[in-house]
C-alpha atoms as a PDB file:
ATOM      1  CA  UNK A   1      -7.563   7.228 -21.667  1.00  0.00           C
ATOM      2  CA  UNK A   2      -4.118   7.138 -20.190  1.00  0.00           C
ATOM      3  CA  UNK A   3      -3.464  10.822 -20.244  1.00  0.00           C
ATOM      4  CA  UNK A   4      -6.845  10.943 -18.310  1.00  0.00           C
ATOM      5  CA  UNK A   5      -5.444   8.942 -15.433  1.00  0.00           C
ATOM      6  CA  UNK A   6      -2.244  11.167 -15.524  1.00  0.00           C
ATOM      7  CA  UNK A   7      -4.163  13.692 -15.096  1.00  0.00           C
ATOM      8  CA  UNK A   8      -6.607  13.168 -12.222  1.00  0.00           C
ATOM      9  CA  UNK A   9      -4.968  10.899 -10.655  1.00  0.00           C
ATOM     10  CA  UNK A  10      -1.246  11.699  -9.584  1.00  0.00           C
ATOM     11  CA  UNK A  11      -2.168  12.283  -5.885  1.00  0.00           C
ATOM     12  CA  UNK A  12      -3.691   9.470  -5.305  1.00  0.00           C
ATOM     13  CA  UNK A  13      -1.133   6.821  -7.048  1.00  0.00           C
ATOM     14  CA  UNK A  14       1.558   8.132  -5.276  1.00  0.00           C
ATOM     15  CA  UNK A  15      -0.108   8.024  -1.813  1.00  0.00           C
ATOM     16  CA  UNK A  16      -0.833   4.643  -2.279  1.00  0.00           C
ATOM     17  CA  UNK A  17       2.245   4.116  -3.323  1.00  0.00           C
ATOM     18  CA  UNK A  18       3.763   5.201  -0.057  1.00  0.00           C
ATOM     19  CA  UNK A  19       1.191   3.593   2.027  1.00  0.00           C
ATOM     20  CA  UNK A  20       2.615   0.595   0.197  1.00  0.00           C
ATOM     21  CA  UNK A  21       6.109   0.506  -0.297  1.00  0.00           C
ATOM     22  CA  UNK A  22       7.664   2.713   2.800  1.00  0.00           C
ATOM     23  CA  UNK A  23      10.523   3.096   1.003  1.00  0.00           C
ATOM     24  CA  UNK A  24       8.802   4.735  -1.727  1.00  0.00           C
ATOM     25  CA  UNK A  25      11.312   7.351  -3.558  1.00  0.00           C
ATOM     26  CA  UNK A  26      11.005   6.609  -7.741  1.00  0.00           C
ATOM     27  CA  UNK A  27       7.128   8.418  -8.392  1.00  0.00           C
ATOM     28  CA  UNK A  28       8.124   7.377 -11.748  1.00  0.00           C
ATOM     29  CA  UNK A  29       8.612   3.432 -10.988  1.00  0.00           C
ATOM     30  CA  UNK A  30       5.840   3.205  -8.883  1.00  0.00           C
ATOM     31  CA  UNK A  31       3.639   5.001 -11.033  1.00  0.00           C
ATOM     32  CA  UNK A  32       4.432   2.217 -13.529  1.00  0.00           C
ATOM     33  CA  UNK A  33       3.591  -0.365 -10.950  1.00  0.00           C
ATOM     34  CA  UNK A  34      -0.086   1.573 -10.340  1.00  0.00           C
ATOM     35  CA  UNK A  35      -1.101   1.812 -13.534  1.00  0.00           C
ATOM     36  CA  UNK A  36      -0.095  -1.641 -14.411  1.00  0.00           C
ATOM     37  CA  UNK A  37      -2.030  -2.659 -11.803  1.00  0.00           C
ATOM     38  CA  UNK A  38      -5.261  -1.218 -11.828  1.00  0.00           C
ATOM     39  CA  UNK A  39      -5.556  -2.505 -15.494  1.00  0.00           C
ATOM     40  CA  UNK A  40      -9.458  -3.036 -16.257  1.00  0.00           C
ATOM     41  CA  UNK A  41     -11.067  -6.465 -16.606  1.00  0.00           C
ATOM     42  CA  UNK A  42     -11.117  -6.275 -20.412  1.00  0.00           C
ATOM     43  CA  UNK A  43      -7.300  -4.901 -20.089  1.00  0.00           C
ATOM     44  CA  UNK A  44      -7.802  -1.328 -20.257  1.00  0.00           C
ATOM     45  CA  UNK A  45      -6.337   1.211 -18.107  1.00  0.00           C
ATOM     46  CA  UNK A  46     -10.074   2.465 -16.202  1.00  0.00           C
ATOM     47  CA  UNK A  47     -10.546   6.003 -16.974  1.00  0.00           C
ATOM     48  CA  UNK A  48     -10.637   7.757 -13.548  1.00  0.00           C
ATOM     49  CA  UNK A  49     -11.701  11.148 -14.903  1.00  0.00           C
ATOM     50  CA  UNK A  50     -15.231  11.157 -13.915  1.00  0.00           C
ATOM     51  CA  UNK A  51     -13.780  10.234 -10.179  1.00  0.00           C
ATOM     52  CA  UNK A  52     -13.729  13.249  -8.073  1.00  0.00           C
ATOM     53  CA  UNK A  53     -11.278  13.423  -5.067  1.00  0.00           C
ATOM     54  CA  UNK A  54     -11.679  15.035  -1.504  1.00  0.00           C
ATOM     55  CA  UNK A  55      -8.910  15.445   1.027  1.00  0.00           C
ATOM     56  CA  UNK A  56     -10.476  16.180   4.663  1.00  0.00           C
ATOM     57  CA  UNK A  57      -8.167  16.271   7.584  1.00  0.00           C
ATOM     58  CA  UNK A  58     -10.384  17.166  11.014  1.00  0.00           C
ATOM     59  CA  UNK A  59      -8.831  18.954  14.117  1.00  0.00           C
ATOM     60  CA  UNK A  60      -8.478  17.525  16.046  1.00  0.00           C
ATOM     61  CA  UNK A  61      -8.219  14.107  14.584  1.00  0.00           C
ATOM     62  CA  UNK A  62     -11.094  11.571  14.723  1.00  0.00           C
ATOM     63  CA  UNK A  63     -11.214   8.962  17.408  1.00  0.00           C
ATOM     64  CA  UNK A  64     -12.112   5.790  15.201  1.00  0.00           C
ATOM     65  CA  UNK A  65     -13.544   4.499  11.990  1.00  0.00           C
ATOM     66  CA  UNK A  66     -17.145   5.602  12.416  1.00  0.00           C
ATOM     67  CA  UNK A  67     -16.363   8.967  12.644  1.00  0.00           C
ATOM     68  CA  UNK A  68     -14.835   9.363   9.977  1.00  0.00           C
ATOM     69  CA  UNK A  69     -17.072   7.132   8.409  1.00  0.00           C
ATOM     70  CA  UNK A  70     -20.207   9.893   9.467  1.00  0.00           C
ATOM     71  CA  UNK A  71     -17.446  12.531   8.371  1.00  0.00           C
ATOM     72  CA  UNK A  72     -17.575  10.485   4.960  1.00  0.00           C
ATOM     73  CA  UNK A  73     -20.913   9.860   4.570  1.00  0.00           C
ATOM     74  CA  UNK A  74     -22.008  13.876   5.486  1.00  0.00           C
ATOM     75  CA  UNK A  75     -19.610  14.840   2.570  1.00  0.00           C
ATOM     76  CA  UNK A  76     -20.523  12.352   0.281  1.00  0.00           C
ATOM     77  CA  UNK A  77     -24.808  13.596   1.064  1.00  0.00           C
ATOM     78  CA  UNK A  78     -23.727  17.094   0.265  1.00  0.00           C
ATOM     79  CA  UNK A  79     -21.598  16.085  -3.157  1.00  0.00           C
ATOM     80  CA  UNK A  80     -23.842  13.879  -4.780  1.00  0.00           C
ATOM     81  CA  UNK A  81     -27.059  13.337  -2.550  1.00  0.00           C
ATOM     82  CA  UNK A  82     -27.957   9.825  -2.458  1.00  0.00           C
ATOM     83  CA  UNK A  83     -25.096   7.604  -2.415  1.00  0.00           C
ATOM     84  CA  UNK A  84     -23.612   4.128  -2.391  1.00  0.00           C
ATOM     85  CA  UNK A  85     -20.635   3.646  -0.089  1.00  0.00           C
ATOM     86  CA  UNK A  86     -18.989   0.966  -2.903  1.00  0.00           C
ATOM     87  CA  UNK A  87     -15.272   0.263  -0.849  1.00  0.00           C
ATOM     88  CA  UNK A  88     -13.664   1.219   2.023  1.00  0.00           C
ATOM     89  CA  UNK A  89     -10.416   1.343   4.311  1.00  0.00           C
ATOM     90  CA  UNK A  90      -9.530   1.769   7.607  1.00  0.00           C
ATOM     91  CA  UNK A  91      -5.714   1.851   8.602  1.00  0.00           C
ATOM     92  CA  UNK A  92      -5.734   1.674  12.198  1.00  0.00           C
ATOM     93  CA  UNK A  93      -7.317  -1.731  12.040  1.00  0.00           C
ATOM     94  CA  UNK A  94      -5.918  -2.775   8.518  1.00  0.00           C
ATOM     95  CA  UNK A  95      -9.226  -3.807   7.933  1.00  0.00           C
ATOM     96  CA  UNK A  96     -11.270  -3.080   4.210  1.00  0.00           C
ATOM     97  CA  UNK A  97     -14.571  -3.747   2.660  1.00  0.00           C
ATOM     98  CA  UNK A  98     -15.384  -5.246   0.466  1.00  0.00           C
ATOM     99  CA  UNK A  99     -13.491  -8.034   2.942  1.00  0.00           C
ATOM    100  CA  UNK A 100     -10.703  -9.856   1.549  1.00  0.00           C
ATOM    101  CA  UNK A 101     -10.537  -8.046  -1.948  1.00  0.00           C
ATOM    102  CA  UNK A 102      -7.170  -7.239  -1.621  1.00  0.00           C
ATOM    103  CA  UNK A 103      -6.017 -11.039  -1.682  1.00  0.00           C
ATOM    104  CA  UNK A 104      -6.378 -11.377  -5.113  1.00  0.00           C
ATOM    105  CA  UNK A 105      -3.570  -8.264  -5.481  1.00  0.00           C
ATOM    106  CA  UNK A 106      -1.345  -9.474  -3.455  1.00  0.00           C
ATOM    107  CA  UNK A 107       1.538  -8.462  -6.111  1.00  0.00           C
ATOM    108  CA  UNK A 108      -0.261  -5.436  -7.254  1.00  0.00           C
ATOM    109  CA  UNK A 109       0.405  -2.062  -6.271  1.00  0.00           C
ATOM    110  CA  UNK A 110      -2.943  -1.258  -5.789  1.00  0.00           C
ATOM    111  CA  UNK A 111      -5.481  -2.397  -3.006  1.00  0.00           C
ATOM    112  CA  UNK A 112      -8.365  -4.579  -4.034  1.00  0.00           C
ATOM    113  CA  UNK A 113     -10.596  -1.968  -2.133  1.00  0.00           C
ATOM    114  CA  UNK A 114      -9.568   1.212  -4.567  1.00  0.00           C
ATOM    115  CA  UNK A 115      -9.793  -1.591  -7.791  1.00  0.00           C
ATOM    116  CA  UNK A 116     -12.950  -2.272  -6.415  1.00  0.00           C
ATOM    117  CA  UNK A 117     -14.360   0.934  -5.907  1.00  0.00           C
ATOM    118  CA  UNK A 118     -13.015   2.734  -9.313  1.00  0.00           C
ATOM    119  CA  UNK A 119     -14.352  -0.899 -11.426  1.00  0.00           C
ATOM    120  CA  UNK A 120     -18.147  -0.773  -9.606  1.00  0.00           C
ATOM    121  CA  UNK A 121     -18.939   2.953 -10.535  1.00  0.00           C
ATOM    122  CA  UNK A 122     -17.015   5.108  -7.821  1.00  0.00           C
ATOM    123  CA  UNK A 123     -17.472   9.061  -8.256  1.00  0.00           C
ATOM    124  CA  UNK A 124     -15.978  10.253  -5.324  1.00  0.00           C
ATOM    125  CA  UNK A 125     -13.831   9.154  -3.100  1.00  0.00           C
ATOM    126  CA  UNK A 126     -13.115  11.143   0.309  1.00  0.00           C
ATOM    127  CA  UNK A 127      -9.214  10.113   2.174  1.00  0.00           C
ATOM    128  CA  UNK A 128      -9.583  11.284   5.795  1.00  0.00           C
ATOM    129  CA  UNK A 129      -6.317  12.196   7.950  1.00  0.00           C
ATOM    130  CA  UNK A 130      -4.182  11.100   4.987  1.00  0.00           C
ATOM    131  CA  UNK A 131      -4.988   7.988   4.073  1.00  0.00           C
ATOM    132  CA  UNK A 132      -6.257   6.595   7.567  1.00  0.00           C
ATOM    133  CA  UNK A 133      -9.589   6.419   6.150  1.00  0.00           C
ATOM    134  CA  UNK A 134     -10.410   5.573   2.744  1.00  0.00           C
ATOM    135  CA  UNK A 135     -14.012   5.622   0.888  1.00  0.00           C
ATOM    136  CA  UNK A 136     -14.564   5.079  -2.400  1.00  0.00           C
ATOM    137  CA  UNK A 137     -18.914   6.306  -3.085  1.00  0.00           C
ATOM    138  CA  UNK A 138     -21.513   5.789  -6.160  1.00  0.00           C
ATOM    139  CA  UNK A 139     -24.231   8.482  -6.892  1.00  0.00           C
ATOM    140  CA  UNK A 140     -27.882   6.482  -6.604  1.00  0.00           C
ATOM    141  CA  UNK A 141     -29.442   8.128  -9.892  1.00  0.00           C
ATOM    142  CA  UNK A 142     -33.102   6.965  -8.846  1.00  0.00           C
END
């Protein structure tokens, strides 16, 4: 399970690890840090294989959260039809959803809204602009 989240996931712990700690220069330390904290509720590392990750950065740059968040949302329709929009973040405001998840990592080095997502059946998860906008989506099997 662990070489799974080596595998998919090095992008994405390490840009959450700079978002987090500015001063971010050890990938290997923080990398530590992520996967330490994004332990699972029964205390295993989450497998983040099945989580697929898309990278869009618009020209020119989007003016606010909802459009990115129709940016998101067309991407996510086109991926995996109907969808679930689980977590989300938006940098500009510092604001996430669900609201207030993050307060229970405070000493983690990853943000309640990515836990979230990746521990309530995230798929895909689309950073727009690097970061600025985060969403973390579930595929509605109906």
């Amino acid at each position: 399970m662990l070489n799974a989240l080596q595998n998919h996931s090095d992008e994405i712990h390490a840009a959450i690890a700079r978002d987090l700690n500015p001063d971010f220069d050890n990938p290997r330390t923080d990398r530590a840090r992520i996967e330490g904290a994004i332990t699972g509720f029964d205390g295993e590392t989450p497998d983040l294989s099945g989580l697929t990750e898309v990278r869009l950065s618009p020209e020119p740059p989007l003016a606010d959260y909802q459009e990115a968040m129709a940016l998101a949302n067309s991407e996510a329709t086109a991926r995996l039809g109907e969808h679930m929009l689980l977590s989300w973040y938006d940098r500009d405001r510092d604001f996430e959803s669900p609201q207030h998840v993050s307060e229970c990592h405070q000493d983690g080095a990853v943000p309640g809204y990515v836990e979230y997502g990746v521990h309530h059946g995230a798929r895909l998860t689309i950073d727009v602009e690097g970061g600025r906008f985060v969403f973390f989506y579930m595929p509605l099997d109906l």
